[in-house]
N, C-alpha and C. Protein backbone atom coordinates (compact mmCIF):
# COMPACT_ATOMS: atom_id res chain seq x y z
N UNK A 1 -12.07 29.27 13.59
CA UNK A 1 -11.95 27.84 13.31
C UNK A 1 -11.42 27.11 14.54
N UNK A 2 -12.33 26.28 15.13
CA UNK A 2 -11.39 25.26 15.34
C UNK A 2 -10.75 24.00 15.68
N UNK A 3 -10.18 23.58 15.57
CA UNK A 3 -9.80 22.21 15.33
C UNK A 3 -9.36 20.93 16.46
N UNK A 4 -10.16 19.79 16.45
CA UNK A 4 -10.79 19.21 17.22
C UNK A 4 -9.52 17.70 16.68
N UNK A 5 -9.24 17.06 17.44
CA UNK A 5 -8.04 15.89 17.57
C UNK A 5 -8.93 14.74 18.09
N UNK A 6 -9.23 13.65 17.49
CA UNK A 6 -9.66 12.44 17.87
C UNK A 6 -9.00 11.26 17.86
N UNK A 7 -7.85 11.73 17.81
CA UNK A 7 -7.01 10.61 17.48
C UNK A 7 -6.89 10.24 16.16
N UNK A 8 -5.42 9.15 16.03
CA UNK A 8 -5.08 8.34 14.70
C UNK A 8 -5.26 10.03 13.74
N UNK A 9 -5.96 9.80 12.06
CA UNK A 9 -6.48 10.53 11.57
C UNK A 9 -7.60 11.07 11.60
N UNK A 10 -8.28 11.25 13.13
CA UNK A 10 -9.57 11.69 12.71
C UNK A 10 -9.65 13.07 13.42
N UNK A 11 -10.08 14.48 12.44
CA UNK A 11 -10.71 15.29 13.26
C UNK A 11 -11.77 16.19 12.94
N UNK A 12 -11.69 16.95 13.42
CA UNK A 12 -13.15 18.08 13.35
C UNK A 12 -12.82 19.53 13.50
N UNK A 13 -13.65 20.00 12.53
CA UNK A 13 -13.09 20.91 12.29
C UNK A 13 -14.84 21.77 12.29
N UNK A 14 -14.60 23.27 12.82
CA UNK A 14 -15.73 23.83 13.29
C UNK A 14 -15.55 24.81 12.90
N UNK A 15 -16.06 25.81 12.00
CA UNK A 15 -16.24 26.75 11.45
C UNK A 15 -16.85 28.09 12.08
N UNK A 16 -16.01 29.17 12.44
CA UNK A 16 -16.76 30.49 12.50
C UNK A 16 -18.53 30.84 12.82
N UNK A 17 -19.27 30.05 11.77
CA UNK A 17 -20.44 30.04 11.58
C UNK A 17 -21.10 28.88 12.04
N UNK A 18 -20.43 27.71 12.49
CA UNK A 18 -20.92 26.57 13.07
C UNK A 18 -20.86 25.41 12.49
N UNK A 19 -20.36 25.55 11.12
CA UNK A 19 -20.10 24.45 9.88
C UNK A 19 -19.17 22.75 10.40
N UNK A 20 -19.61 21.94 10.73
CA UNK A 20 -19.20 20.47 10.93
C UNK A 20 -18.27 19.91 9.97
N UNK A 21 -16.98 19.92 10.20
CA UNK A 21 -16.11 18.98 8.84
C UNK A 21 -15.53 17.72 9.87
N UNK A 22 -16.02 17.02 9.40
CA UNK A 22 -15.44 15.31 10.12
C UNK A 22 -14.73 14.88 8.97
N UNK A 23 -13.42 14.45 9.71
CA UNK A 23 -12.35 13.80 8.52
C UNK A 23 -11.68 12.63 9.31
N UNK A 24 -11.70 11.81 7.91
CA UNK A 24 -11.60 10.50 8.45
C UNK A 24 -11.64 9.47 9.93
N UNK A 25 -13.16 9.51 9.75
CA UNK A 25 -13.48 9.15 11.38
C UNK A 25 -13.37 7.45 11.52
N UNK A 26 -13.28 6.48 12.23
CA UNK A 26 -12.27 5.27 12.19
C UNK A 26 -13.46 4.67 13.32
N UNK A 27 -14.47 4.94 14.11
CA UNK A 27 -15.55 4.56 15.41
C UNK A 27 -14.22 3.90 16.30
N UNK A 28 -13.47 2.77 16.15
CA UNK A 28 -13.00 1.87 16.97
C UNK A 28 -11.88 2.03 16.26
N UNK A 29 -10.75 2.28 17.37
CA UNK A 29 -8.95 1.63 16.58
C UNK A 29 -7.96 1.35 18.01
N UNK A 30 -8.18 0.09 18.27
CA UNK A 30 -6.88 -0.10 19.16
C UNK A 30 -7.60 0.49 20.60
N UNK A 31 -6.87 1.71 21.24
CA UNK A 31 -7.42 2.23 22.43
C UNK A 31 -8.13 3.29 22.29
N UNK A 32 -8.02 3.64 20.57
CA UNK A 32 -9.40 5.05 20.58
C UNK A 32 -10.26 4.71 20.42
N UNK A 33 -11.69 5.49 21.07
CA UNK A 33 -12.86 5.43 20.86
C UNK A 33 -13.67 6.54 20.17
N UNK A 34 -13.82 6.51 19.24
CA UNK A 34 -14.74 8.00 18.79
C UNK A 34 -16.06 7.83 19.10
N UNK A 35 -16.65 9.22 19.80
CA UNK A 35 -18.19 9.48 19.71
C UNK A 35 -18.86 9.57 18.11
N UNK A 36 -19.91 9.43 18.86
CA UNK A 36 -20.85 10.11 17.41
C UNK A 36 -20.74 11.95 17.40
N UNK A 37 -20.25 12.14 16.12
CA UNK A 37 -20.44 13.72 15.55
C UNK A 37 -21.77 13.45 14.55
N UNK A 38 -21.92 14.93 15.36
CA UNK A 38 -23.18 15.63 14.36
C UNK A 38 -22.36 16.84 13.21
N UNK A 39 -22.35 16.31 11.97
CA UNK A 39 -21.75 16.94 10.66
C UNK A 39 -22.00 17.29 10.07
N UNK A 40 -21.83 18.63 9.16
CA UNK A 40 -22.50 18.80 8.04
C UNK A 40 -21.41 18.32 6.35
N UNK A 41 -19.89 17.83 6.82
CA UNK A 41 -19.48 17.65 5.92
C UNK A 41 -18.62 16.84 6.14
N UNK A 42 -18.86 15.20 5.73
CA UNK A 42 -17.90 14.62 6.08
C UNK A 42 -16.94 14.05 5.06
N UNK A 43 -15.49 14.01 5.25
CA UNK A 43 -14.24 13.88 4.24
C UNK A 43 -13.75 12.51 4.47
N UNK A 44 -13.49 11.52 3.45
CA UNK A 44 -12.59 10.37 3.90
C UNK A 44 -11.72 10.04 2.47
N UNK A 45 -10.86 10.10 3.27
CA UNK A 45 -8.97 10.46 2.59
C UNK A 45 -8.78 8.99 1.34
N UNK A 46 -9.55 7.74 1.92
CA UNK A 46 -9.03 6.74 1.59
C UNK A 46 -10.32 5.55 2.00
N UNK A 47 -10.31 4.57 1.64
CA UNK A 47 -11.47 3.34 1.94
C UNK A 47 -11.31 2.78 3.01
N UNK A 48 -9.88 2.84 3.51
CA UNK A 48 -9.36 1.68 4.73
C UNK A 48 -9.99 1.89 6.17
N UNK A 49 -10.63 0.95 7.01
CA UNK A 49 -11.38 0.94 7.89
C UNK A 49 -10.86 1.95 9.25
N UNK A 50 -9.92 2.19 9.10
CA UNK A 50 -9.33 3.04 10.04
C UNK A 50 -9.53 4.59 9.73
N UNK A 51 -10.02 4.87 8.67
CA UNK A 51 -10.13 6.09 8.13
C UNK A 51 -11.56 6.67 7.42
N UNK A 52 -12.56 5.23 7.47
CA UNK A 52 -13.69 5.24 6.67
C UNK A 52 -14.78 4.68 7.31
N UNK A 53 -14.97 4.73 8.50
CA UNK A 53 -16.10 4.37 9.78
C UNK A 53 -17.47 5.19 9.61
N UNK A 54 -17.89 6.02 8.64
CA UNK A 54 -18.75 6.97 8.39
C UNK A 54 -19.72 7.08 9.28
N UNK A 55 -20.21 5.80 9.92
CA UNK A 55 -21.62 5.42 10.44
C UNK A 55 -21.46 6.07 11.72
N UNK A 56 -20.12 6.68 12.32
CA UNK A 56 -20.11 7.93 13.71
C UNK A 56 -21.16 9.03 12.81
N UNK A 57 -21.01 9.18 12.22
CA UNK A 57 -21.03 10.40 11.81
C UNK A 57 -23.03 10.80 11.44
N UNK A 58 -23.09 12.00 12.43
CA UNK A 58 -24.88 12.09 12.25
C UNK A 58 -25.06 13.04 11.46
N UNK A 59 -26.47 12.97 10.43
CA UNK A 59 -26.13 13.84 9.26
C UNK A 59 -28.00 14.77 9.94
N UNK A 60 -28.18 15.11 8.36
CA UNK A 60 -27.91 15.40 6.95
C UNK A 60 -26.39 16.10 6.78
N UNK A 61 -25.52 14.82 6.54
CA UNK A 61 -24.38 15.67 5.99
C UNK A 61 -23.75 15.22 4.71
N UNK A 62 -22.96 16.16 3.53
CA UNK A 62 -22.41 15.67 2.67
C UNK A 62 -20.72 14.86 2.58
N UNK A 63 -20.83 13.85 1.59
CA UNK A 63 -19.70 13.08 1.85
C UNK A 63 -19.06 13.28 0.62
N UNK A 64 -17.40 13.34 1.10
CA UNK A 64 -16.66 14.22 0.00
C UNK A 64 -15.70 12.89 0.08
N UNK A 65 -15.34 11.77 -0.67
CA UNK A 65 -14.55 10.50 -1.00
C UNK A 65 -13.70 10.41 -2.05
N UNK A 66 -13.28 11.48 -2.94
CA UNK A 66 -13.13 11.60 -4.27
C UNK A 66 -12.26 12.66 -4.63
N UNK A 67 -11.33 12.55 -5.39
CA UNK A 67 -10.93 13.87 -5.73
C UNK A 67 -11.85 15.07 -6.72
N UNK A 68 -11.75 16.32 -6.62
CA UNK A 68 -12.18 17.19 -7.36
C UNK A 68 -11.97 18.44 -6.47
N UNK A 69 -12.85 19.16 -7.16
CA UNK A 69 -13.03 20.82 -6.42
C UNK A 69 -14.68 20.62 -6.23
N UNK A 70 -15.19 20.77 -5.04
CA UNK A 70 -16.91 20.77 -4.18
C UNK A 70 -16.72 22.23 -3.25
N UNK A 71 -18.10 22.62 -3.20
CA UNK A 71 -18.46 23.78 -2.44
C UNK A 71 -19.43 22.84 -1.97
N UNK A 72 -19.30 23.16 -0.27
CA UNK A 72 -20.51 22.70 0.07
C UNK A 72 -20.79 23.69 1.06
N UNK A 73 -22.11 24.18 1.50
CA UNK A 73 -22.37 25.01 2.97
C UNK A 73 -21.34 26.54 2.92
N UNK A 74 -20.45 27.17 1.82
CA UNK A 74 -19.61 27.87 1.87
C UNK A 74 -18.09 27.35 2.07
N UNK A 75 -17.99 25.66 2.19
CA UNK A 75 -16.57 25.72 2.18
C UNK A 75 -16.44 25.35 1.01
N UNK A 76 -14.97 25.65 0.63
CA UNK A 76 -14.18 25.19 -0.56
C UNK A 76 -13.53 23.93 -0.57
N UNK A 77 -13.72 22.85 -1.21
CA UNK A 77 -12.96 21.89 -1.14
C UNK A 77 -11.98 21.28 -2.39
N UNK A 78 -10.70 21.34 -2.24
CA UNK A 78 -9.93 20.31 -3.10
C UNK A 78 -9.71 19.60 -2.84
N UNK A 79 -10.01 17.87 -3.68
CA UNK A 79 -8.68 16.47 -3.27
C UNK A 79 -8.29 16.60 -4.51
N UNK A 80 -7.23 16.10 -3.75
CA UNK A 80 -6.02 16.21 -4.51
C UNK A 80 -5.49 14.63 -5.07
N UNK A 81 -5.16 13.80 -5.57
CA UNK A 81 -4.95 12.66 -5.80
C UNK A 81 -3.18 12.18 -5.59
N UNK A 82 -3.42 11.66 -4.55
CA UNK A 82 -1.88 11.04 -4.20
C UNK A 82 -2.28 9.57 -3.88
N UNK A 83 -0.75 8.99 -3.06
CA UNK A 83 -1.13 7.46 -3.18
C UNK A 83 -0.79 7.35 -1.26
N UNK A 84 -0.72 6.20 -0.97
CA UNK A 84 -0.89 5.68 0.23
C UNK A 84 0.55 5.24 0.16
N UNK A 85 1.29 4.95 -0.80
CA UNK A 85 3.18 4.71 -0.35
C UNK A 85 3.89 5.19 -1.51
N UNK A 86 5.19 4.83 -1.78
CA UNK A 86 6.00 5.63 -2.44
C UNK A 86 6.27 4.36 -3.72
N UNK A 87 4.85 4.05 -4.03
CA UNK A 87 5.50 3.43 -5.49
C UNK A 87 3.97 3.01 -6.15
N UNK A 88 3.65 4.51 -6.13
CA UNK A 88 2.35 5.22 -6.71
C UNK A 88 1.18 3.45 -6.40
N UNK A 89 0.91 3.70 -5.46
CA UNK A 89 0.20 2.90 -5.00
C UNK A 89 -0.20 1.40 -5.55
N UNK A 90 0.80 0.89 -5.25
CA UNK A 90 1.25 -1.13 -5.77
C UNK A 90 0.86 -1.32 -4.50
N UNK A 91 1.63 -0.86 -3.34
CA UNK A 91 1.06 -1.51 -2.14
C UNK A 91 0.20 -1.44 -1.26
N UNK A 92 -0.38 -0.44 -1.47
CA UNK A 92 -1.06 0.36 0.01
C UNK A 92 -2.44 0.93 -0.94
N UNK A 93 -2.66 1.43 -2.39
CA UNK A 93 -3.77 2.04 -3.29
C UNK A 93 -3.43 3.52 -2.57
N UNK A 94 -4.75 4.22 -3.15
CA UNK A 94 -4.87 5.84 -3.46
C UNK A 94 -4.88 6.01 -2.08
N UNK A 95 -4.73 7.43 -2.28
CA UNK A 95 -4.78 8.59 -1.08
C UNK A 95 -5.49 9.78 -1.74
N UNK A 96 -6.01 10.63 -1.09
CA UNK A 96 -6.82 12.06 -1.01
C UNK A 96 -5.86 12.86 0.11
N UNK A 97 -5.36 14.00 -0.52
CA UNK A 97 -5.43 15.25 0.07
C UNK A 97 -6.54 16.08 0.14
N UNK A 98 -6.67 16.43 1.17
CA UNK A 98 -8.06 17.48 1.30
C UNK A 98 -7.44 18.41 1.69
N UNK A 99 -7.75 19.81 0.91
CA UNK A 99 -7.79 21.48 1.19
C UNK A 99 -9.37 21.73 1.68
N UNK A 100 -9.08 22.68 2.83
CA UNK A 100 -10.70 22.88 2.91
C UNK A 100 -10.47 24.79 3.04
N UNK A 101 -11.07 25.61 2.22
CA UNK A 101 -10.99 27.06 2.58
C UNK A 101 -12.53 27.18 3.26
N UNK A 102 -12.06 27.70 4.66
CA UNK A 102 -13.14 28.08 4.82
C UNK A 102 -12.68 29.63 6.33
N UNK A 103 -13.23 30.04 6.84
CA UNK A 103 -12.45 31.03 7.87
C UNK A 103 -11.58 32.26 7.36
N UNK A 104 -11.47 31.96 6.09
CA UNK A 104 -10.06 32.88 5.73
C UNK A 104 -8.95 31.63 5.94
N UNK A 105 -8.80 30.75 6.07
CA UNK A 105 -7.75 29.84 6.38
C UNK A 105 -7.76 28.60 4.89
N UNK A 106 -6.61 27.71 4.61
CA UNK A 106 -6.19 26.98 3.62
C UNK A 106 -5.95 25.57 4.95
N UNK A 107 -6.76 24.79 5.13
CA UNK A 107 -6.19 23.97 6.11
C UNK A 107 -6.20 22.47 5.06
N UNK A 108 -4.97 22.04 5.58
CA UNK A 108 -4.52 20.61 4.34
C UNK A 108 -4.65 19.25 5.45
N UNK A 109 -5.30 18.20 5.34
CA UNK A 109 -5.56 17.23 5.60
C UNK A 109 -4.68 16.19 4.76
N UNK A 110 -3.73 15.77 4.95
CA UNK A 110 -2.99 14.66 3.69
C UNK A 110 -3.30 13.09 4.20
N UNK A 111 -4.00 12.62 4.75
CA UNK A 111 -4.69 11.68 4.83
C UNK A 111 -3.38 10.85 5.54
N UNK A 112 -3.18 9.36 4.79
CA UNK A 112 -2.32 8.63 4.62
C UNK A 112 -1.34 8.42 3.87
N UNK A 113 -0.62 9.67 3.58
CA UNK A 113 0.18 10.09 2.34
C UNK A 113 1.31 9.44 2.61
N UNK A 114 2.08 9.00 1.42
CA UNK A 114 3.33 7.90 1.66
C UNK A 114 4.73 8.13 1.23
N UNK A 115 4.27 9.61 0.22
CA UNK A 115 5.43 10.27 -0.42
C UNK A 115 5.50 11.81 -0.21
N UNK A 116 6.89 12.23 -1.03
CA UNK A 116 6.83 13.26 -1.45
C UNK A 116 6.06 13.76 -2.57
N UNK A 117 5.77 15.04 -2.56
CA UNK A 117 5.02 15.88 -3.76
C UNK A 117 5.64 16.46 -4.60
N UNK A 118 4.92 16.01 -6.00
CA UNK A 118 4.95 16.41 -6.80
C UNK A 118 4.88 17.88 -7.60
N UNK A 119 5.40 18.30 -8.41
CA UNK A 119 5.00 19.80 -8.70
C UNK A 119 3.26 20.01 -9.05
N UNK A 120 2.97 18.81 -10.09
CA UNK A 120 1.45 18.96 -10.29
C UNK A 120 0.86 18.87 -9.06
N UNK A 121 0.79 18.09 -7.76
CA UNK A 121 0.37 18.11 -6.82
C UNK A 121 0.45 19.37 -5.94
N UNK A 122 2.08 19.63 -5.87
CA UNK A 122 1.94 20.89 -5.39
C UNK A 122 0.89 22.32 -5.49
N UNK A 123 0.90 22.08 -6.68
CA UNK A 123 0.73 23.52 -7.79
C UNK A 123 -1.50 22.71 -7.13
N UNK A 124 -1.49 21.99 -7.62
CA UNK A 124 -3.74 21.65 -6.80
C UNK A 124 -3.44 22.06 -5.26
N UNK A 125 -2.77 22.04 -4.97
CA UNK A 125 -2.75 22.23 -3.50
C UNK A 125 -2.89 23.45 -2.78
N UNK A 126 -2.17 24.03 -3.65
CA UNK A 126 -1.32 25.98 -3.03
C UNK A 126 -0.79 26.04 -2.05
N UNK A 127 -1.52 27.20 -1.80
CA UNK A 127 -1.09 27.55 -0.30
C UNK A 127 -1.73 27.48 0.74
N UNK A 128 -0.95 26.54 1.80
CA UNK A 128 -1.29 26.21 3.17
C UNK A 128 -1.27 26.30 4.69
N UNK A 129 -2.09 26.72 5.15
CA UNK A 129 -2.26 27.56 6.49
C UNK A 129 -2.01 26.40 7.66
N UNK A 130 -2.75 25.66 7.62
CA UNK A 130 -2.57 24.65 8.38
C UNK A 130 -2.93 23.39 8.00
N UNK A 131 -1.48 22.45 8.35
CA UNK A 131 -1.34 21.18 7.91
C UNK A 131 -1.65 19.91 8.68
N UNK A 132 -2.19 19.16 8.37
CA UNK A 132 -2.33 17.90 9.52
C UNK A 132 -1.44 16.92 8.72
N UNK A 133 -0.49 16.21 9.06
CA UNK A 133 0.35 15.14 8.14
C UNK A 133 0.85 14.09 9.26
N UNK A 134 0.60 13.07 8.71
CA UNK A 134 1.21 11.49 9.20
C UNK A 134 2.38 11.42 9.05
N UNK A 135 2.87 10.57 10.33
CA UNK A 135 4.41 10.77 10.91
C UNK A 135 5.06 9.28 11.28
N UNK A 136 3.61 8.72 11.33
CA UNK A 136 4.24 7.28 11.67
C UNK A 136 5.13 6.52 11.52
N UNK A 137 5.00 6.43 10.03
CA UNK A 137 6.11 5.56 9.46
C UNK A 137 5.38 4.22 9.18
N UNK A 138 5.89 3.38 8.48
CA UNK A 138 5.01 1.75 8.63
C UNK A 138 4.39 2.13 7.48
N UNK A 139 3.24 2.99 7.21
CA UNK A 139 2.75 2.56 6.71
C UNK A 139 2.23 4.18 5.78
N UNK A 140 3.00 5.02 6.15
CA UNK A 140 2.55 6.30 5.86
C UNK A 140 4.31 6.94 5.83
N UNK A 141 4.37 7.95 5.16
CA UNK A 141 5.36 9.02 5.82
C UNK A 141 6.04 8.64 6.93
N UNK A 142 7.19 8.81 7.39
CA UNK A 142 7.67 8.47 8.48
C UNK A 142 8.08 10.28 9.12
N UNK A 143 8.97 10.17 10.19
CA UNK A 143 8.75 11.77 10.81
C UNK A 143 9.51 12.68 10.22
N UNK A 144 10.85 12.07 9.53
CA UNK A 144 11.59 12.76 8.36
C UNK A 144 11.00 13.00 7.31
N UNK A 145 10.06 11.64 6.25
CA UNK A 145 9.54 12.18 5.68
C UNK A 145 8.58 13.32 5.61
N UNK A 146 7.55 13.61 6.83
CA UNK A 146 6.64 14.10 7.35
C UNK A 146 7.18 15.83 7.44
N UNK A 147 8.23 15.79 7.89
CA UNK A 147 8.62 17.00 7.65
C UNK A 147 9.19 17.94 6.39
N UNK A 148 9.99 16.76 5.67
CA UNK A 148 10.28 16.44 4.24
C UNK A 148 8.84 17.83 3.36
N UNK A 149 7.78 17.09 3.97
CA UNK A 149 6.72 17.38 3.21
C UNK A 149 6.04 18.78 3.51
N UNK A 150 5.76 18.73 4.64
CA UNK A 150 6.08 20.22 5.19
C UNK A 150 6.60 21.13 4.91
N UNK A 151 8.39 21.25 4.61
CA UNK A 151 8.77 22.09 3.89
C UNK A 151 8.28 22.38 2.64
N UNK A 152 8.26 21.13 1.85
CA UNK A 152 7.46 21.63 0.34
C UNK A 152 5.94 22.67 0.10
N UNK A 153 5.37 22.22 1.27
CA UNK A 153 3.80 23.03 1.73
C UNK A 153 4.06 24.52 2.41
N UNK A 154 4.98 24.51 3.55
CA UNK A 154 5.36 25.76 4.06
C UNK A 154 3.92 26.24 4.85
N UNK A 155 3.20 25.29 5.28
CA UNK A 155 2.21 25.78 6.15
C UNK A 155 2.63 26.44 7.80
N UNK A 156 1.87 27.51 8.07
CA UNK A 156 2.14 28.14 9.18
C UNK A 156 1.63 27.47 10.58
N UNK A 157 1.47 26.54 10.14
CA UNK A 157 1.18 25.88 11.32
C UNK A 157 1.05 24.11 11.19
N UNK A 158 2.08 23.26 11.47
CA UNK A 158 1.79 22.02 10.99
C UNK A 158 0.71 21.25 12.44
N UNK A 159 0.38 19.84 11.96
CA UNK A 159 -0.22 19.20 13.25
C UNK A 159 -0.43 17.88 12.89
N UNK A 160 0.54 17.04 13.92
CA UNK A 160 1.12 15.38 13.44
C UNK A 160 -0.03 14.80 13.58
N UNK A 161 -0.23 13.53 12.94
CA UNK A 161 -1.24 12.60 13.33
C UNK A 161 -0.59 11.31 13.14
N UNK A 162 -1.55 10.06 12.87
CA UNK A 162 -1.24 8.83 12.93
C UNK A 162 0.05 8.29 13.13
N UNK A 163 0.37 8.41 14.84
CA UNK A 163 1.57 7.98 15.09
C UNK A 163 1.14 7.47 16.62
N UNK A 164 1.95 6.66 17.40
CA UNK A 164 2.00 5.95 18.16
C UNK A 164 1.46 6.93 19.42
N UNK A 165 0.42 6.34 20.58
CA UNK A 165 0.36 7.19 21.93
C UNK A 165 0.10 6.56 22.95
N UNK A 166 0.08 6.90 23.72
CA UNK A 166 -0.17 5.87 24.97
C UNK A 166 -1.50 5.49 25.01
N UNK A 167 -2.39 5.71 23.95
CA UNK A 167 -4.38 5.34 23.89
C UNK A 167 -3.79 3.71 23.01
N UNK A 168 -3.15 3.49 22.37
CA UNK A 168 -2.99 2.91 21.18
C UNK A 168 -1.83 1.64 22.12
N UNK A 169 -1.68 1.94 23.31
CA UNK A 169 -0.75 0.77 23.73
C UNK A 169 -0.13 -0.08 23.22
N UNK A 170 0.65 -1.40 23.26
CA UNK A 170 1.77 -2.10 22.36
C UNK A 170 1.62 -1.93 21.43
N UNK A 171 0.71 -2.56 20.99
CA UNK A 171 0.42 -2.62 19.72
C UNK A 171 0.50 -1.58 19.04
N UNK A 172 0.42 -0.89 19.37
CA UNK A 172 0.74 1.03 18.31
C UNK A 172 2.19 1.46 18.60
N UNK A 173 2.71 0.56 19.20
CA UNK A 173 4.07 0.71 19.31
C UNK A 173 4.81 0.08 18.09
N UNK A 174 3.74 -1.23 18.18
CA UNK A 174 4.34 -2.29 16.77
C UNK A 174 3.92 -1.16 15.34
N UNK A 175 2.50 -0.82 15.07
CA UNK A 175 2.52 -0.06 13.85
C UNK A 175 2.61 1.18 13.80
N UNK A 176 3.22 2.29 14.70
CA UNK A 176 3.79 3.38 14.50
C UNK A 176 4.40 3.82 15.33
N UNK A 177 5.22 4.54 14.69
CA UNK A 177 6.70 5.63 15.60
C UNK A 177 5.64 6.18 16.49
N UNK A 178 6.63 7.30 17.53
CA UNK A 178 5.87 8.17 18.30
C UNK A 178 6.36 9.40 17.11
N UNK A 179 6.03 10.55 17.35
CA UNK A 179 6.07 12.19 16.84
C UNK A 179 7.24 12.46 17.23
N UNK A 180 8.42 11.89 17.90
CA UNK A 180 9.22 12.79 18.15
C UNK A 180 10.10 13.05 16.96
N UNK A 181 10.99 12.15 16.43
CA UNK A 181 11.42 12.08 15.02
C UNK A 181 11.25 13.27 14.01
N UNK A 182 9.95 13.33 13.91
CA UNK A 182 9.34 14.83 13.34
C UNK A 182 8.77 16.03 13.51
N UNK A 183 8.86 16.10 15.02
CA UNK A 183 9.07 17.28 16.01
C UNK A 183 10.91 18.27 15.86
N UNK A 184 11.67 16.60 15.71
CA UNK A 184 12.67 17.29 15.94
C UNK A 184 13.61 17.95 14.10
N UNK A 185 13.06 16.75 13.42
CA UNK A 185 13.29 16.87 12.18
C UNK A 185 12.40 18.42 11.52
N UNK A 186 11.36 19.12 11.77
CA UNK A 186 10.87 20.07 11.42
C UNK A 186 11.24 20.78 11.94
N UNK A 187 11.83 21.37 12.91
CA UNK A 187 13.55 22.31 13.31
C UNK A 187 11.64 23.76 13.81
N UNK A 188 10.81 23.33 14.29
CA UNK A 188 9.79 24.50 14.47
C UNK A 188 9.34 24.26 15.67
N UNK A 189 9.29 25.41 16.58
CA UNK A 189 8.30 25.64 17.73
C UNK A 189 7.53 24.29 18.00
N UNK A 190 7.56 24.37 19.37
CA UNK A 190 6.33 23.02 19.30
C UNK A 190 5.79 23.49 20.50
N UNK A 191 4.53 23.20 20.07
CA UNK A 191 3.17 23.94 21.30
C UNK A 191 2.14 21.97 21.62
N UNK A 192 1.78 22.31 22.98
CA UNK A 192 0.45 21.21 22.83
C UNK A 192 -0.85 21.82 23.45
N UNK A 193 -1.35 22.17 22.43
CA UNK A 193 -2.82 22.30 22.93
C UNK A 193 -4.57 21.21 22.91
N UNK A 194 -5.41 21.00 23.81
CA UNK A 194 -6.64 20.45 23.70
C UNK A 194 -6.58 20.58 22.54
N UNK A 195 -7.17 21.98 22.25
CA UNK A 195 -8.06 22.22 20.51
C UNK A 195 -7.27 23.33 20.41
N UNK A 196 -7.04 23.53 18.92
CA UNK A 196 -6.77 24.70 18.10
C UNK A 196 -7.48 25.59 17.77
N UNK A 197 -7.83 26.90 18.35
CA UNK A 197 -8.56 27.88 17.86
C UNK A 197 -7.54 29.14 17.18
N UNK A 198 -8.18 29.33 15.49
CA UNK A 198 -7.31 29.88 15.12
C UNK A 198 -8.39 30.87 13.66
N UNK A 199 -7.78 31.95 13.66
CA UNK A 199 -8.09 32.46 12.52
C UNK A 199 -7.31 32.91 11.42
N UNK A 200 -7.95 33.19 10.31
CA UNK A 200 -6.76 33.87 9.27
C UNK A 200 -5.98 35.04 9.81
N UNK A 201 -6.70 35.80 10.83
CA UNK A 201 -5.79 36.85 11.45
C UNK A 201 -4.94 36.56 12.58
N UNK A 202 -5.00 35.13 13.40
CA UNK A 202 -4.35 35.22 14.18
C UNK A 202 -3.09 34.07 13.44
N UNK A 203 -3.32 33.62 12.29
CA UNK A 203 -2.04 32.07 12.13
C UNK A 203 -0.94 32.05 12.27
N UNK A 204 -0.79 33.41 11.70
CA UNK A 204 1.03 34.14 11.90
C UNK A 204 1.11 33.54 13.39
N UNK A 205 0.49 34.21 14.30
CA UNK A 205 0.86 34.24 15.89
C UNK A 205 1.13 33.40 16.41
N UNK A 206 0.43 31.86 16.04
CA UNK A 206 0.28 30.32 15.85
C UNK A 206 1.63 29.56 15.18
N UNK A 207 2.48 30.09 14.68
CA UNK A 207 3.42 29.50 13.81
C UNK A 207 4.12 28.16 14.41
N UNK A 208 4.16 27.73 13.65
CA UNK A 208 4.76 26.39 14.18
C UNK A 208 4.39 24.91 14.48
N UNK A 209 4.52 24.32 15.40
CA UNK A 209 4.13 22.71 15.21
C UNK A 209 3.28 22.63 16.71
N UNK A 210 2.03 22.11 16.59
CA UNK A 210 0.92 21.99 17.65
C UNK A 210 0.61 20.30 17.78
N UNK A 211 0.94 19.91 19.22
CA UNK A 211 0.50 18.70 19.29
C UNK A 211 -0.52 18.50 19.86
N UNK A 212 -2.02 17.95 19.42
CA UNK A 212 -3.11 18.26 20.06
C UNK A 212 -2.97 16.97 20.81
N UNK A 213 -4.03 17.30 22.04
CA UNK A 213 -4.20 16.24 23.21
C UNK A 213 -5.99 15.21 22.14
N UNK A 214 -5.62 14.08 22.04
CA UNK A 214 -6.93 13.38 21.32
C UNK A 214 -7.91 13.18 22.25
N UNK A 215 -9.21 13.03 22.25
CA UNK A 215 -10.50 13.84 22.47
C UNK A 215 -10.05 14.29 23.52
């Protein structure tokens, strides 16, 4: 597997066998630019234009917007139904967690998640290999919370997103923290790599918190 950083929430995820997962791809935000991906499965967490740009995305591929359990191409998919802030979505509406099994791996996508989890949530979720979770704050999780959440998941490998970088200039200063907050608050290893290449046999080896470089 492995795993591809485009910035904000968007990435890609490449399968063993060659399998395309695009999650929440955004074309234009601030100072990122996304290319066009060629996909065979694309995921979006939530409706909001920063997360739901679909039209990058080159198919025949299937679009997973919804909670349930989908097989598509051999992967496994759960969403999971959460909200976008911490008062079950009055301000911000729904959120999607995405589980995707595919590799031998449990990799969790939590979109724009705004809270802590629930036991029912927990319990759709399981167990998680590798986590991607929002750190920002503003408008998502902040880096305490972010880690907060982490512990509840216990994934062997977490990986921050939608938080402030130098692509995203002032203005991403105004709507999100940087990662450090929840670098330091998740008390774990911290690695930065391009891309994540990882398997179910190597994740153990991987442990800890990976900050990917976006495209």
């Amino acid at each position: 597997m492995k795993i591809h950083w485009f910035g904000h929430s968007a990435f890609q995820l490449t399968s063993q066998q060659g399998t395309v997962i695009l999650i929440d791809p955004y074309g234009k935000f601030l100072g990122y630019r996304m290319p066009k991906v060629k996909a065979d499965i694309v995921a979006v967490t939530h409706d909001h234009k920063d997360h739901s740009q679909i039209q990058v995305a080159e198919g025949p591929y299937e679009l997973i917007n919804q909670p349930g359990h989908f097989n598509v191409r051999g992967v496994e998919i759960q969403g999971v139904s959460t909200y976008h802030d911490n008062v079950e979505g009055a301000k911000r509406g729904n959120n999607i967690i995405f589980v995707f099994t595919v590799d031998g791996l449990r990799i969790c996508h939590a979109g724009d998640l705004g809270h802590s989890l629930n036991a029912q949530q927990l319990e759709q979720i399981g167990r998680v290999d590798v986590l991607m979770v929002p750190v920002g704050g503003r408008a998502t999780l902040d880096g305490e919370g972010a880690a907060a959440v982490m512990k509840q998941l216990q994934p062997a490998v977490a990986i921050p997103m939608h938080y402030s970088t130098k692509a995203l200039g002032l203005l991403g200063k105004l709507f999100f923290a940087k990662e450090d907050k929840f670098l330091q608050a998740a008390g774990q290893p911290v690695s930065t790599a391009k891309d994540l290449v990882i398997t179910g046999e190597t994740v153990a080896a991987h442990r800890g918190v990976y900050t990917l470089q976006y495209n």
